[in-house]
Structures are given as C-alpha cells and as structure tokens.
Protein backbone atom coordinates (compact mmCIF):
# COMPACT_ATOMS: atom_id res chain seq x y z
CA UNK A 1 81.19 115.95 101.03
CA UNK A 2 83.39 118.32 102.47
CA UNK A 3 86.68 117.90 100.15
CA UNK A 4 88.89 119.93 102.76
CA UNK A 5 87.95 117.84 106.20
CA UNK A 6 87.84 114.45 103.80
CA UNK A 7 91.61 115.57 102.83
CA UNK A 8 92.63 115.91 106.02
CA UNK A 9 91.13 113.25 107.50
CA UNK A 10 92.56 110.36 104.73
CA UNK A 11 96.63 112.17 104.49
CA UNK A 12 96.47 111.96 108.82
CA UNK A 13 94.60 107.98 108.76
CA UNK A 14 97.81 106.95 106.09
CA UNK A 15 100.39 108.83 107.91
CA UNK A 16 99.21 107.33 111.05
CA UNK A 17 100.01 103.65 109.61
CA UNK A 18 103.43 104.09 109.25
CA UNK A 19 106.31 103.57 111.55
CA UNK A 20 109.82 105.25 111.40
CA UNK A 21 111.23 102.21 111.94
CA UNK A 22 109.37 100.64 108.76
CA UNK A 23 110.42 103.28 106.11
CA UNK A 24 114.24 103.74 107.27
CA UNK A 25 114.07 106.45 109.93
CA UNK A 26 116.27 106.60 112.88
CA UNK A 27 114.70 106.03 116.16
CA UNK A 28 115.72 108.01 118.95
CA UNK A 29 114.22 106.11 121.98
CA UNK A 30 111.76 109.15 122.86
CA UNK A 31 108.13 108.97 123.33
CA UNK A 32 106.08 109.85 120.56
CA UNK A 33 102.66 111.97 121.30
CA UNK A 34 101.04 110.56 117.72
CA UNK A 35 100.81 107.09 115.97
CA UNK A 36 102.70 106.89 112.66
CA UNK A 37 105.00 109.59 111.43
CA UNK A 38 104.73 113.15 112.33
CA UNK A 39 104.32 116.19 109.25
CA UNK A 40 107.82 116.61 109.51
CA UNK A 41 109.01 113.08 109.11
CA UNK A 42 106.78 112.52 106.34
CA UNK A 43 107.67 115.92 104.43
CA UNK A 44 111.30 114.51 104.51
CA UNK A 45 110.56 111.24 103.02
CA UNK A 46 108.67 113.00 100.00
CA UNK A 47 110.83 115.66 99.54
CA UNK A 48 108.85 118.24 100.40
CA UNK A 49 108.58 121.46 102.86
CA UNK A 50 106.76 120.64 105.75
CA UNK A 51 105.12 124.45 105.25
CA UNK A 52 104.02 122.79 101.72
CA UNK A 53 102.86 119.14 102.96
CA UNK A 54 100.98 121.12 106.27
CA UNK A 55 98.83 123.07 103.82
CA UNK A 56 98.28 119.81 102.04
CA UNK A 57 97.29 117.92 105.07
CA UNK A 58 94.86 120.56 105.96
CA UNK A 59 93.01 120.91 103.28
CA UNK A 60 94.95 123.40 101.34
CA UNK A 61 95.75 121.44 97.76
CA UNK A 62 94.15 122.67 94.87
CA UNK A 63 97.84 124.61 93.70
CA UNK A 64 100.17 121.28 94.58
CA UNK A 65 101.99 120.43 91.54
CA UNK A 66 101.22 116.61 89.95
CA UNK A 67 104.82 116.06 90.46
CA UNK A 68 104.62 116.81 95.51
CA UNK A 69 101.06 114.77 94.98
CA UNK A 70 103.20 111.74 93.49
CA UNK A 71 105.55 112.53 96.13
CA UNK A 72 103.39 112.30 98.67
CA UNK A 73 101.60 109.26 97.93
CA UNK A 74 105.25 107.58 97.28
CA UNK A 75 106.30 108.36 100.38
CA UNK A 76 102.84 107.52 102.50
CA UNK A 77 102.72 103.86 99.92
CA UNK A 78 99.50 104.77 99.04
CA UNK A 79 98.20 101.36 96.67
CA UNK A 80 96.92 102.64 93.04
CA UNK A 81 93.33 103.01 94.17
CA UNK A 82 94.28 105.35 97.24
CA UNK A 83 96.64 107.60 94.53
CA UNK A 84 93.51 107.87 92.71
CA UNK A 85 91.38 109.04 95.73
CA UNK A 86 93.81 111.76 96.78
CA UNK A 87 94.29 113.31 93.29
CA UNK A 88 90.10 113.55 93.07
CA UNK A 89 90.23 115.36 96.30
CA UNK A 90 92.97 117.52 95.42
CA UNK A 91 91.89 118.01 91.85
CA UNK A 92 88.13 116.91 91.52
CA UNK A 93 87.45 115.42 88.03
CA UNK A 94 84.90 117.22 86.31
CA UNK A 95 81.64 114.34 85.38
CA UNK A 96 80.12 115.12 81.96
CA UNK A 97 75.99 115.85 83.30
CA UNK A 98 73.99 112.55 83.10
CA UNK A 99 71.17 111.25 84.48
CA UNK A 100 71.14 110.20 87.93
CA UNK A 101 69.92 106.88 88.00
CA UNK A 102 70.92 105.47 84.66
CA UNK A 103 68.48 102.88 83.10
CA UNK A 104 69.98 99.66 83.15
CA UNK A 105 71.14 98.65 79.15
CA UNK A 106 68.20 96.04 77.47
CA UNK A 107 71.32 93.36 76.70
CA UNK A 108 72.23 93.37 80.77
CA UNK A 109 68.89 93.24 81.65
CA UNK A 110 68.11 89.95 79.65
CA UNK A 111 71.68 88.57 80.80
CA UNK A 112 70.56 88.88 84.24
CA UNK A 113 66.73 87.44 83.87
CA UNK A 114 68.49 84.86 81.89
CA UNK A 115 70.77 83.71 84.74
CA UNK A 116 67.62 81.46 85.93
CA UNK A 117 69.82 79.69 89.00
CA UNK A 118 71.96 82.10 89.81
CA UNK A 119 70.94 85.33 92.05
CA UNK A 120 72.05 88.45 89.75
CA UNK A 121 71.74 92.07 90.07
CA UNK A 122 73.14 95.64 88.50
CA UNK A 123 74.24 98.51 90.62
CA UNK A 124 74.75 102.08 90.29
CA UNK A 125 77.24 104.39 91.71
CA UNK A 126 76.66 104.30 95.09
CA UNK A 127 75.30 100.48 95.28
CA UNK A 128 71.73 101.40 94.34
CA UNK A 129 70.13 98.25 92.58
CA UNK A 130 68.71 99.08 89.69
CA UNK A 131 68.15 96.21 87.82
CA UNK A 132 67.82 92.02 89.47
CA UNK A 133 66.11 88.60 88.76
CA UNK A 134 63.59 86.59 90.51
CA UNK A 135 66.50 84.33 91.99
CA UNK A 136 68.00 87.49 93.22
CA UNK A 137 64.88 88.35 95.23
CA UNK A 138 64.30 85.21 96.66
CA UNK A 139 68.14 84.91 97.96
CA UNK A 140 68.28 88.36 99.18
CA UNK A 141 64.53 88.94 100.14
CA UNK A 142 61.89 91.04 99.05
CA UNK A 143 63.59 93.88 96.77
CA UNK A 144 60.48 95.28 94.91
CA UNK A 145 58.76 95.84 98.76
CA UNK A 146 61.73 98.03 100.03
CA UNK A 147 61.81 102.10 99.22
CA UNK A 148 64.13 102.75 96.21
CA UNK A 149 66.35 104.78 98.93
CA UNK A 150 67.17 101.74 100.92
CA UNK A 151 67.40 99.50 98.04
CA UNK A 152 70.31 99.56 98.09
CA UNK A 153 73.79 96.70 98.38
CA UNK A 154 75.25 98.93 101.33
CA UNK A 155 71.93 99.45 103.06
CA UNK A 156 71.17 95.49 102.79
CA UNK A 157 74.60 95.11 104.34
CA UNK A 158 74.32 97.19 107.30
CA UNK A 159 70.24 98.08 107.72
CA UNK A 160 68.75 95.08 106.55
CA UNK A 161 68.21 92.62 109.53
CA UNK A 162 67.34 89.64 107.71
CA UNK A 163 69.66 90.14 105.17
CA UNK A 164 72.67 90.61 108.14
CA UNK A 165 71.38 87.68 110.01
CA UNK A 166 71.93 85.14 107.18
CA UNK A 167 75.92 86.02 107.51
CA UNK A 168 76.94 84.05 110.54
CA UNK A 169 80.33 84.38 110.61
CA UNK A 170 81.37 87.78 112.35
CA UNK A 171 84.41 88.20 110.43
CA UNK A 172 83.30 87.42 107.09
CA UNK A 173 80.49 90.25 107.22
CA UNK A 174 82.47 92.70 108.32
CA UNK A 175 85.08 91.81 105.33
CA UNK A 176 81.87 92.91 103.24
CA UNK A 177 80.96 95.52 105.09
CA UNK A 178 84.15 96.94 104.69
CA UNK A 179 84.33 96.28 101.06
CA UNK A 180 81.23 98.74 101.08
CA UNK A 181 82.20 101.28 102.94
CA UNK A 182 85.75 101.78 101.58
CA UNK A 183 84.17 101.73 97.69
CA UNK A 184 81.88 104.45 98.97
CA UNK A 185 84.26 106.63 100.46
CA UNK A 186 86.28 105.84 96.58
CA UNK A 187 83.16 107.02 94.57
CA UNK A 188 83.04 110.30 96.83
CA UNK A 189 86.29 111.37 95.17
CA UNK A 190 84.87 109.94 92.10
CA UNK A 191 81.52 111.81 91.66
CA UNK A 192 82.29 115.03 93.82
CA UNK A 193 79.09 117.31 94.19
CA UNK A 194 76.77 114.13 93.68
CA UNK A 195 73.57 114.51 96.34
CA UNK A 196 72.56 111.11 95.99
CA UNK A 197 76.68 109.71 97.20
CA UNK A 198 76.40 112.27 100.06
CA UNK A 199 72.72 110.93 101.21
CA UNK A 200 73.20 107.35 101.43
CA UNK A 201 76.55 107.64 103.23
CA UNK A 202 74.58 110.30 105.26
CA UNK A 203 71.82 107.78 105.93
CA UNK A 204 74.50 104.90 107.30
CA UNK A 205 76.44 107.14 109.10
CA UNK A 206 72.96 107.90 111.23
CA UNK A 207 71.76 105.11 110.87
CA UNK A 208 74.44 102.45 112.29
CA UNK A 209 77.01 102.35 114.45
CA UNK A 210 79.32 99.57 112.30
CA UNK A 211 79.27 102.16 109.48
CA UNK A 212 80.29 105.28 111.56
CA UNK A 213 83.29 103.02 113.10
CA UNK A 214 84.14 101.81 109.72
CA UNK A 215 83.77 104.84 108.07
CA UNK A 216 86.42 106.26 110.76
CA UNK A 217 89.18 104.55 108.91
CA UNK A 218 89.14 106.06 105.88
CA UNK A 219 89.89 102.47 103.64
CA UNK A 220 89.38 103.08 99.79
CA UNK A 221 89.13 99.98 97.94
CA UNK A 222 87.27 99.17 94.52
CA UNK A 223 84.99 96.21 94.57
CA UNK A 224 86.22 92.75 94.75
CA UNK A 225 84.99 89.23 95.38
CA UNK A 226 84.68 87.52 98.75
CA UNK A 227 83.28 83.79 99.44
CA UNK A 228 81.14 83.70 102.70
CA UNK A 229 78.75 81.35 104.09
CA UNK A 230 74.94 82.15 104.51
CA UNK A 231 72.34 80.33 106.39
CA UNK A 232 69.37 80.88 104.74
CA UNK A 233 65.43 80.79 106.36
CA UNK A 234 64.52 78.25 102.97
CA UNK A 235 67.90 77.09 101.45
CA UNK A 236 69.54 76.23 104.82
CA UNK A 237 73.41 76.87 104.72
CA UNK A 238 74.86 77.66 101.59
CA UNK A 239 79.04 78.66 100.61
CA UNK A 240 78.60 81.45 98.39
CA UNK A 241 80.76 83.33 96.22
CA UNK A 242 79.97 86.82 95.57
CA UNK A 243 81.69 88.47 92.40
CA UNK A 244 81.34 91.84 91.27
CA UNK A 245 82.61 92.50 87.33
CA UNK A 246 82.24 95.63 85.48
CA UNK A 247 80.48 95.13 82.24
CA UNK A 248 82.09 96.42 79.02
CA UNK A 249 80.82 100.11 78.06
CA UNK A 250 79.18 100.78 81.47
CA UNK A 251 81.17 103.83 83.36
CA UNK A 252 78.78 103.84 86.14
CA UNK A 253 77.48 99.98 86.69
CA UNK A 254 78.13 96.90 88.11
CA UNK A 255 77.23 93.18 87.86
CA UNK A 256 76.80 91.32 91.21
CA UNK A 257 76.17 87.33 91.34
CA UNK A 258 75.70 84.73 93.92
CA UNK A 259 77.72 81.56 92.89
CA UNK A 260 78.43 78.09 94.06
CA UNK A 261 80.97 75.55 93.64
CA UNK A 262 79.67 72.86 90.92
CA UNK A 263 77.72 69.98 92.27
CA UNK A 264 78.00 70.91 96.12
CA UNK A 265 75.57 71.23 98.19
CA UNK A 266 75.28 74.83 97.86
CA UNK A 267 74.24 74.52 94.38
CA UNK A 268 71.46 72.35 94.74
CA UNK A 269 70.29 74.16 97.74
CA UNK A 270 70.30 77.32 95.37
CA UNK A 271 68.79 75.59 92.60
CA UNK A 272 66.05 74.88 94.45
CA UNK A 273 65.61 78.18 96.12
CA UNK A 274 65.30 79.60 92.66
CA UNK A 275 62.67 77.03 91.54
C-alpha cells in the first residue's frame, strides 16, 4: 500500500461528504467546482493553515503534531474507527514480527468442531480462514477443495459464484460486501508493509468490478453482524444471522458463525444440513 496516495485519497472521500451548510458555514449562492468542503473551508473549521492541512491532504504527514491530526478528524467527524485509520497512515504502528498465518489456538479449534449445528469458522487478518467445522463446509461449500489464496471470507463474498448466488437479496450482499471491503481497507492502516493485506486486496481489485467500485469509497469499518437471507441448493431458504466476535487473547483472529432464530424454520433447515 502506498501510505501517501491512500492519505490522500481517504482526507479528499471525508471532506467530500460534508456540506457548508451542515457544519455552520455561510453560503454564498455561488457554484461550487467540488462536492463537500474545499481545503480552505476545512482548514478553518480545524484550526489549521491551509499550507499545513494541503501537505496533509497530499500525503505529507509524518511531522503533524497529535494535537492538527485530532483537529482534523474533529472537524471532518471522522467516527472512532476512521480516527484510528488516519493516525496509522500518518504514523504507522510498528507490529512486533510474527508469523504470517498464525495457527489457530487448540481451545478455539475444539469450540468450533464442537459447535455441531452451527456453521463456525476463524479468520486471520485479512479474512483468510484458517480454521472451520464440517457444518461450516457444508453451508458455505467445499473449503478444503479451494487454494489457500482464495480461501478466503472476502474472496467467497465477491469471487465465489455459488457462494454469491445463495444471497438473493441485492441489497443485503452488498451490506456484506461492504462490511469486507471497508475492514480491509482498516487492517491496511493496521498491518502496514504486510504482503499478504496488499495481495488479496490486489487480487479483488483485478478480479471484480463490485470491489474496485467499493473500494473507491474509501469506508473503514470494523466487523459487525448483519442478518440476511440465503437460499441454499440443499437447505432451501434459510434467515441467517452472521456474527463476528473477537475471542479473548487473540490480536489477530476472529470467530464467524451462522445462526438462526430458535425453533424457526431456519434452524431445522440448518440442523439438517449439518446432519
């Protein structure tokens, strides 16, 4: 990742959401050339020079002071997560050397085999699945058969067909697929210098067009939940909850599981997919 362009690009997408009107300044009636607020206006409402918050915005931050980046952000309403993103491109963290594909801890693994009816796996930094059960496999398809490189939650998302099909509802898949690509572009800032972050965003950005216009927007987000409904080749339609949780003493890992509501439908249709 280029930290300079990926600057640039995330200050101009935020200053480009707001409106003078929205953060208290005056409105002149003429015609503006850009969407949002231009470097000027937004310089003002931080506090700053607009020589100091130009630099900034092009790529120039590795001198600005803790105190113009808080600025900044304050003035732009960046949400916690987005503060966090431009300090790690302004200030990259340094990562303590590990291994790149961390073995998945012997307690997780037996939580998820143990979750017999309920599709489970563990991801890594970038959404590579390390570790999942047998219910896992048959809800999302064969994972053992693909290449470790595309097995991975993003690439299922956007490059698996079968896997996209099963989400019929337009808007609900691209809520995921969002999800994905604004927690990559987070963990770019996150793990700066990491080859394997920079070759599967690589990968989507050639490989689809959904990711390239998604990616366009510069969204950071962490991961969160989302319900969405899946019609399935075996288990028909089923309302599914997906939940990602962080478990305790794991930096670098998630937990991902397929849910239903008690006694619907959906849960018997899952039971018996994973019998």
């Amino acid at each position: 990742m280029d930290t300079r362009t990926e600057l640039t690009g995330f200050l101009m997408s935020r200053r480009a959401k707001l409106r003078p009107e929205t953060v208290g300044l005056p409105q002149y009636g003429e015609r503006r050339r850009v969407p949002g607020l231009r470097r000027e206006e937004l310089a003002q409402l931080a506090g700053v020079s607009v020589t100091h918050y130009t630099r900034l915005e092009q790529g120039h931050g590795r001198n600005v002071s803790a105190e113009v980046l808080e600025a900044v952000a304050a003035a732009l309403r960046l949400t916690s997560v987005e503060r966090e993103h431009l300090t790690n491109l302004v200030h990259p963290p340094r990562r303590v050397p590990g291994p790149d594909e961390p073995h998945v801890r012997t307690d997780l693994r037996c939580l998820i085999e143990g979750m017999e009816h309920t599709p489970a796996f563990a991801h890594g930094r970038h959404g590579n699945i390390l570790a999942w059960n047998e219910s896992a496999g048959r809800l999302l398809g064969d994972l053992d058969a693909l290449p470790p490189p595309r097995r991975s939650w993003p690439h299922l998302v956007f490059l698996d067909l079968p896997f996209r099909s099963m989400i019929d509802d337009a808007t609900e898949w691209d809520l995921i697929a969002r999800q994905h690509v604004a927690y990559l572009r987070l963990s770019l800032g996150r793990y700066p210098q990491n080859p394997d972050m920079d070759a599967v965003v690589e990968s989507l950005r050639s490989s689809s067009a959904d990711f390239r216009r998604l990616w366009a927007e510069y969204q950071v987000a962490d991961w969160s939940g989302v319900t969405c409904h899946l019609r399935h080749p075996v288990a028909g339609d089923l309302e599914i909850a997906i939940d990602v949780m962080k478990p305790g003493g794991e930096p670098d890992q998630w937990l991902v599981t397929f849910t239903t509501e008690p006694d619907s439908p959906s849960q018997e249709a899952l039971r018996q997919l994973a019998t």
